[in-house]
C-alpha atoms as a PDB file:
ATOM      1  CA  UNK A   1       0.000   0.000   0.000  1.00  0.00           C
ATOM      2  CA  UNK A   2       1.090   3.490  -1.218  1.00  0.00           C
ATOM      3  CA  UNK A   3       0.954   6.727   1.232  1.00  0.00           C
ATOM      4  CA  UNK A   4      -0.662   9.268  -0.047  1.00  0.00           C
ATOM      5  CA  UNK A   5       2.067  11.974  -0.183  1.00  0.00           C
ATOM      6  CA  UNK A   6      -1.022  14.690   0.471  1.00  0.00           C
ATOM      7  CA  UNK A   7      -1.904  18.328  -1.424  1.00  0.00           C
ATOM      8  CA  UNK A   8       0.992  19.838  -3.495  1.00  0.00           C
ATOM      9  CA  UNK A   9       2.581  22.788  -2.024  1.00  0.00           C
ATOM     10  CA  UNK A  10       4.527  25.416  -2.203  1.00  0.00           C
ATOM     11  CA  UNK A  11       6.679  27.469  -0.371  1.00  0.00           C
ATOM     12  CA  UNK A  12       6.050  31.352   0.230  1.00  0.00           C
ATOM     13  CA  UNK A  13       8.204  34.346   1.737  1.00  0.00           C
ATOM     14  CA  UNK A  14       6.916  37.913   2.465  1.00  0.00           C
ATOM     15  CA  UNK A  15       9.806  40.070   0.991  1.00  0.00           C
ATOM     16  CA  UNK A  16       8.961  42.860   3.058  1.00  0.00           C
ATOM     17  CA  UNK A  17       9.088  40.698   6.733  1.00  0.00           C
ATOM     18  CA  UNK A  18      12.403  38.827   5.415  1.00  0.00           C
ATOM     19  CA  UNK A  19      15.873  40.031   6.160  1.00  0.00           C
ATOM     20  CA  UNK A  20      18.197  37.762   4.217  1.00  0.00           C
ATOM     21  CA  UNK A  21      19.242  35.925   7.191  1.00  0.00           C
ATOM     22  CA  UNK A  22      19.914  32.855   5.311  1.00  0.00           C
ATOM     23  CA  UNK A  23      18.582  30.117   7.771  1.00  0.00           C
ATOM     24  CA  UNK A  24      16.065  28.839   5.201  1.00  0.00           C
ATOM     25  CA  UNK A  25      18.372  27.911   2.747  1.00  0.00           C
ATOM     26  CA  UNK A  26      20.615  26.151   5.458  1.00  0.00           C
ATOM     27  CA  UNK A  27      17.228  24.243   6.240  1.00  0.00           C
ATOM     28  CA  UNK A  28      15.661  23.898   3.086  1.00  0.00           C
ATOM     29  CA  UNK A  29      18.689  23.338   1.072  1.00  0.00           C
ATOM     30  CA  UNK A  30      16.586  21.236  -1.403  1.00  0.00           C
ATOM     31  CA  UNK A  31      13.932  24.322  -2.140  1.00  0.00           C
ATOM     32  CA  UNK A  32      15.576  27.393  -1.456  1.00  0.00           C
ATOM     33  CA  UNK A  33      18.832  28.721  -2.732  1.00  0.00           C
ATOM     34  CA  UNK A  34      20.097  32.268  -1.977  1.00  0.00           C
ATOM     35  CA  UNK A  35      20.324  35.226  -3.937  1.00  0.00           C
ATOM     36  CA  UNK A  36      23.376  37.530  -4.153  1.00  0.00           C
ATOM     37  CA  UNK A  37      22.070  39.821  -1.471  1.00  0.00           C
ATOM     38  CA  UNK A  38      21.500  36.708   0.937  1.00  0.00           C
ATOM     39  CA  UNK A  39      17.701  36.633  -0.032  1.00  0.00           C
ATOM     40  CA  UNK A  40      15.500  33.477  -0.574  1.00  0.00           C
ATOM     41  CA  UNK A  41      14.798  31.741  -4.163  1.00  0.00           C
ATOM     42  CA  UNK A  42      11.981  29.423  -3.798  1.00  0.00           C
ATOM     43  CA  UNK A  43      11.283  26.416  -6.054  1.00  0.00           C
ATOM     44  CA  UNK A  44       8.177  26.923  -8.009  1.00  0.00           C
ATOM     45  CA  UNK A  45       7.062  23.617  -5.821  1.00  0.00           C
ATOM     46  CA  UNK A  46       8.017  21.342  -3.518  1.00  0.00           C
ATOM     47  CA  UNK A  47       9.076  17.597  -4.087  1.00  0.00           C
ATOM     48  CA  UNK A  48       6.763  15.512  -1.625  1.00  0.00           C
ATOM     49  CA  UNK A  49       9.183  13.537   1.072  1.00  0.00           C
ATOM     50  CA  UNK A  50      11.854  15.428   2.301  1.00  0.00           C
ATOM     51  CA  UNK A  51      11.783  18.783   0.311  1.00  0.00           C
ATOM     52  CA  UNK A  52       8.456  19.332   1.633  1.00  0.00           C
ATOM     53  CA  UNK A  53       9.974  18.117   5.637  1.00  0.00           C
ATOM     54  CA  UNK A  54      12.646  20.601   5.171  1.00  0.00           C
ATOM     55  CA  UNK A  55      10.221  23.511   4.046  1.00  0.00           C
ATOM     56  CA  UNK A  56       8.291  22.727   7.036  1.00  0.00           C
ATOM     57  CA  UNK A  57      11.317  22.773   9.508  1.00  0.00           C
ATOM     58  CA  UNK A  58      12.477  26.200   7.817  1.00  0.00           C
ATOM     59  CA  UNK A  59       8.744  27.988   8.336  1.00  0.00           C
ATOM     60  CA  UNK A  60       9.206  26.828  11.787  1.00  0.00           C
ATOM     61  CA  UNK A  61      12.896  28.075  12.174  1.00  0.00           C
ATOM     62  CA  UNK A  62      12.540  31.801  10.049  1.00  0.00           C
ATOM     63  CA  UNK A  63      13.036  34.250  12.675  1.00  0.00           C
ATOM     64  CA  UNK A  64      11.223  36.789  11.088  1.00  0.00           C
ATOM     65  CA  UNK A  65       8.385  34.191  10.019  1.00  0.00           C
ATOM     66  CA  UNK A  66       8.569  35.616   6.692  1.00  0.00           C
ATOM     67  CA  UNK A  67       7.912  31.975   5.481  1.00  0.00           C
ATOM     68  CA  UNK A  68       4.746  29.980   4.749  1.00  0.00           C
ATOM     69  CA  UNK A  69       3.475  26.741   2.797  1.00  0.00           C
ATOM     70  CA  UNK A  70       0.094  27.135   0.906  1.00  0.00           C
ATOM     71  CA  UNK A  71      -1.429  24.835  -1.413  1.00  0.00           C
ATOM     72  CA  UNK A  72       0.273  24.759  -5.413  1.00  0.00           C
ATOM     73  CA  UNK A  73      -3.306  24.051  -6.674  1.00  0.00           C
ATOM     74  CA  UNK A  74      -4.993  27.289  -7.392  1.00  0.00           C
ATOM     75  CA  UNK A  75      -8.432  27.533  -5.482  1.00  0.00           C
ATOM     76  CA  UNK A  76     -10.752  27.661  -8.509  1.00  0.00           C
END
């Protein structure tokens, strides 16, 4: 029996509440890659398994919580 790896998602960042601290991509190394100024660069969406474990631990660990996961289907 398969698990059912859930709703597609994606991961989000408020540019205005981030300050480039970096600690996403050192927790989400699989989704999020740094800019030259130390900002985020999100993957369009996240790989179920541990791409989407990782986003999850770096909305938990963004000390601005600039960061949030919402669905990659749009709500028609």
């Amino acid at each position: 029996m398969s698990r059912d790896p859930g709703p597609a998602l994606r991961l989000r960042v408020d540019p205005v509440a981030c300050e480039g601290v970096g600690l996403c991509a050192q927790v989400a190394d699989r989704s999020v890659t740094l800019d030259r100024w130390g900002y985020p660069v999100l993957a369009a969406e996240l790989e179920p398994g541990a791409a989407t474990r990782q986003a999850r631990r770096a909305v938990r660990a963004c000390p601005r919580k600039a960061l949030w996961l919402e669905s990659a289907v749009p709500d028609r």
